[in-house]
Protein backbone atom coordinates (compact mmCIF):
# COMPACT_ATOMS: atom_id res chain seq x y z
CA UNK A 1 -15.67 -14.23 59.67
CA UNK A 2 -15.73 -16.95 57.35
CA UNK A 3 -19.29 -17.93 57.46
CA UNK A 4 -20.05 -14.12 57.04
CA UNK A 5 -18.00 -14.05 53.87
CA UNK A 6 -19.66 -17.18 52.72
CA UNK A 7 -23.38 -15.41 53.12
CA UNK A 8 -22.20 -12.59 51.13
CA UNK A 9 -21.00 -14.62 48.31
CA UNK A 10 -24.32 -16.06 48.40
CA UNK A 11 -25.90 -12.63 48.34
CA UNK A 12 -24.48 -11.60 45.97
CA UNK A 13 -25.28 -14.00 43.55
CA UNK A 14 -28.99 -13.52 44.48
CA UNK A 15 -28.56 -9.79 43.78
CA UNK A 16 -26.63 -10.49 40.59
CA UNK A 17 -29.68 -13.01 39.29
CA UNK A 18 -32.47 -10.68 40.13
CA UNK A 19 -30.98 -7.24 39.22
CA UNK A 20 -31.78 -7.30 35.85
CA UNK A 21 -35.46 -8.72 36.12
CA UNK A 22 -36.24 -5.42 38.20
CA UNK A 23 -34.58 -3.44 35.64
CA UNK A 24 -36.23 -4.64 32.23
CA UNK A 25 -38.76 -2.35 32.28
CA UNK A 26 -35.95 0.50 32.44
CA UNK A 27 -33.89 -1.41 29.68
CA UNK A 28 -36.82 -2.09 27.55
CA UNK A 29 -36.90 1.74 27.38
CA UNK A 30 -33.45 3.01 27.78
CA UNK A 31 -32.77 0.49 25.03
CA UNK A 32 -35.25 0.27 22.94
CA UNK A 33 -35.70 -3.62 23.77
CA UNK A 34 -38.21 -6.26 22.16
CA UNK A 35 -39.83 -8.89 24.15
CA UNK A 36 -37.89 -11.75 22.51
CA UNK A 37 -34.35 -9.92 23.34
CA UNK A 38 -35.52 -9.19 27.20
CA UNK A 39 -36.08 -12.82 26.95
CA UNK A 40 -32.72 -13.62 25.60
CA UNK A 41 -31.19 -11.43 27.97
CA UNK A 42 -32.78 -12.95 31.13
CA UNK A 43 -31.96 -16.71 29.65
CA UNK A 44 -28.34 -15.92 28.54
CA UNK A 45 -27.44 -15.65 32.38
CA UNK A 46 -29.49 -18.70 33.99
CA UNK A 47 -28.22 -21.05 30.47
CA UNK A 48 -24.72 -19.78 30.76
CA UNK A 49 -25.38 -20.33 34.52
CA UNK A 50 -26.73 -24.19 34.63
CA UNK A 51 -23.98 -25.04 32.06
CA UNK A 52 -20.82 -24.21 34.22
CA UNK A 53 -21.62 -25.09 37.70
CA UNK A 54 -20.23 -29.05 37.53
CA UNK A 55 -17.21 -27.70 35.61
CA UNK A 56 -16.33 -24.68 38.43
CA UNK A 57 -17.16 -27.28 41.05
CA UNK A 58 -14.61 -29.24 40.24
CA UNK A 59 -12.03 -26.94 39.39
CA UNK A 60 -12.56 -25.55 43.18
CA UNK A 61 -11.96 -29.52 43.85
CA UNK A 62 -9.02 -29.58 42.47
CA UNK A 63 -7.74 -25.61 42.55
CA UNK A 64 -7.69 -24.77 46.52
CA UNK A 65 -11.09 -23.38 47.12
CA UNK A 66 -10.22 -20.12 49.19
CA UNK A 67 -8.43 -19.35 45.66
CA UNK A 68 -11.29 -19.77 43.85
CA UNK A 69 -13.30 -17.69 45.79
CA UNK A 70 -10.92 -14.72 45.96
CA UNK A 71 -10.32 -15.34 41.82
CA UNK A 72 -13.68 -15.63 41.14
CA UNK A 73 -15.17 -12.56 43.36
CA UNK A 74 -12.80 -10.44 41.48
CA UNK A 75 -14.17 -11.71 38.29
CA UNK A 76 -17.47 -11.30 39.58
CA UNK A 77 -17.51 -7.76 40.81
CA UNK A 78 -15.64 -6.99 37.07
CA UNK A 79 -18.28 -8.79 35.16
CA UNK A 80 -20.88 -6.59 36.55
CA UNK A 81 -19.38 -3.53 36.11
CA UNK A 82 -18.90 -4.24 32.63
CA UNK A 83 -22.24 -5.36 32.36
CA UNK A 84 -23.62 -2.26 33.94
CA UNK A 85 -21.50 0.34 31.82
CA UNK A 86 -22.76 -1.23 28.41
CA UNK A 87 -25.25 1.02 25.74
CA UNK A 88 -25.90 -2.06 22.84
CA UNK A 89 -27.86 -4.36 23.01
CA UNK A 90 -25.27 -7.89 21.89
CA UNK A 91 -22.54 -7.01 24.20
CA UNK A 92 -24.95 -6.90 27.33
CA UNK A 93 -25.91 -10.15 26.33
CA UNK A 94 -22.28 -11.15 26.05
CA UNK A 95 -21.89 -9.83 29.47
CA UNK A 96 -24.79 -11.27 31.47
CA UNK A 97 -23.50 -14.73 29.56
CA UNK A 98 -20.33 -14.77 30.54
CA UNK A 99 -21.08 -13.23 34.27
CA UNK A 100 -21.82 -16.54 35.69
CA UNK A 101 -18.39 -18.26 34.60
CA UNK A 102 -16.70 -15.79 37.23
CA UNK A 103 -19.27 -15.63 39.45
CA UNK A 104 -19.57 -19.86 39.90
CA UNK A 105 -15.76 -19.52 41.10
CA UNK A 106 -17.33 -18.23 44.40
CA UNK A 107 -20.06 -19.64 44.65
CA UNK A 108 -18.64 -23.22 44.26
CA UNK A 109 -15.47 -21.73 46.12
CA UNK A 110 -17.42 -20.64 49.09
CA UNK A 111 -19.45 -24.04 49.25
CA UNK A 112 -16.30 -26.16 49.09
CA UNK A 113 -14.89 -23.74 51.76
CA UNK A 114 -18.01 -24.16 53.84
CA UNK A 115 -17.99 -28.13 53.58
CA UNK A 116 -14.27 -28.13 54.21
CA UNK A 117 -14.80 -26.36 57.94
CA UNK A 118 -17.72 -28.55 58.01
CA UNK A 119 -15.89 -31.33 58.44
């Protein structure tokens, strides 16, 4: 059960990283979108994304990770809907910046967990 929760986590994030590189052709336009802001909207997640993971890590360190991973999956799943309900063009890019914050929470949550029954 555990192991299966872990792979979802981790599919998940896979879906959540490649979901909007199938869709830019739809958002460029729906929207209305230059090149230079698909750009910025594909960068804002994987910049946001490199520049939390050691941070999130160590709070699951520290935090229990099992907590993490439920915190962080509810954060996740609101992230996205947020992300998915939004017209203009800034707040998306607010969105699919701060979507990794919530989703590293499980991810690092669900690798702690999954080194912890490792061991």
């Amino acid at each position: 059960m555990a192991t299966g929760l872990l792979c979802l986590v981790q599919v998940l994030v896979a879906l959540e990283f490649s979901i909007v590189t199938i869709a830019v052709p739809a958002l460029r336009s729906g929207m209305g979108l230059a090149p230079d802001q698909v750009q910025w909207l594909l960068s804002a997640y994987a910049i946001a994304l490199g520049f939390s993971l050691l941070f999130a890590g160590r709070l699951a360190d520290v935090l229990r990770a099992r907590h993490t991973l439920l915190a962080g999956m509810v954060l996740f799943t609101a992230a996205s809907a947020s992300a998915a309900g939004t017209q203009d063009f800034g707040w998306l890019v607010a969105v699919r910046a701060a979507s990794p914050w919530p989703w590293i929470e499980p991810e690092s949550g669900s690798l702690t967990s999954f080194l912890e029954a490792a061991v």
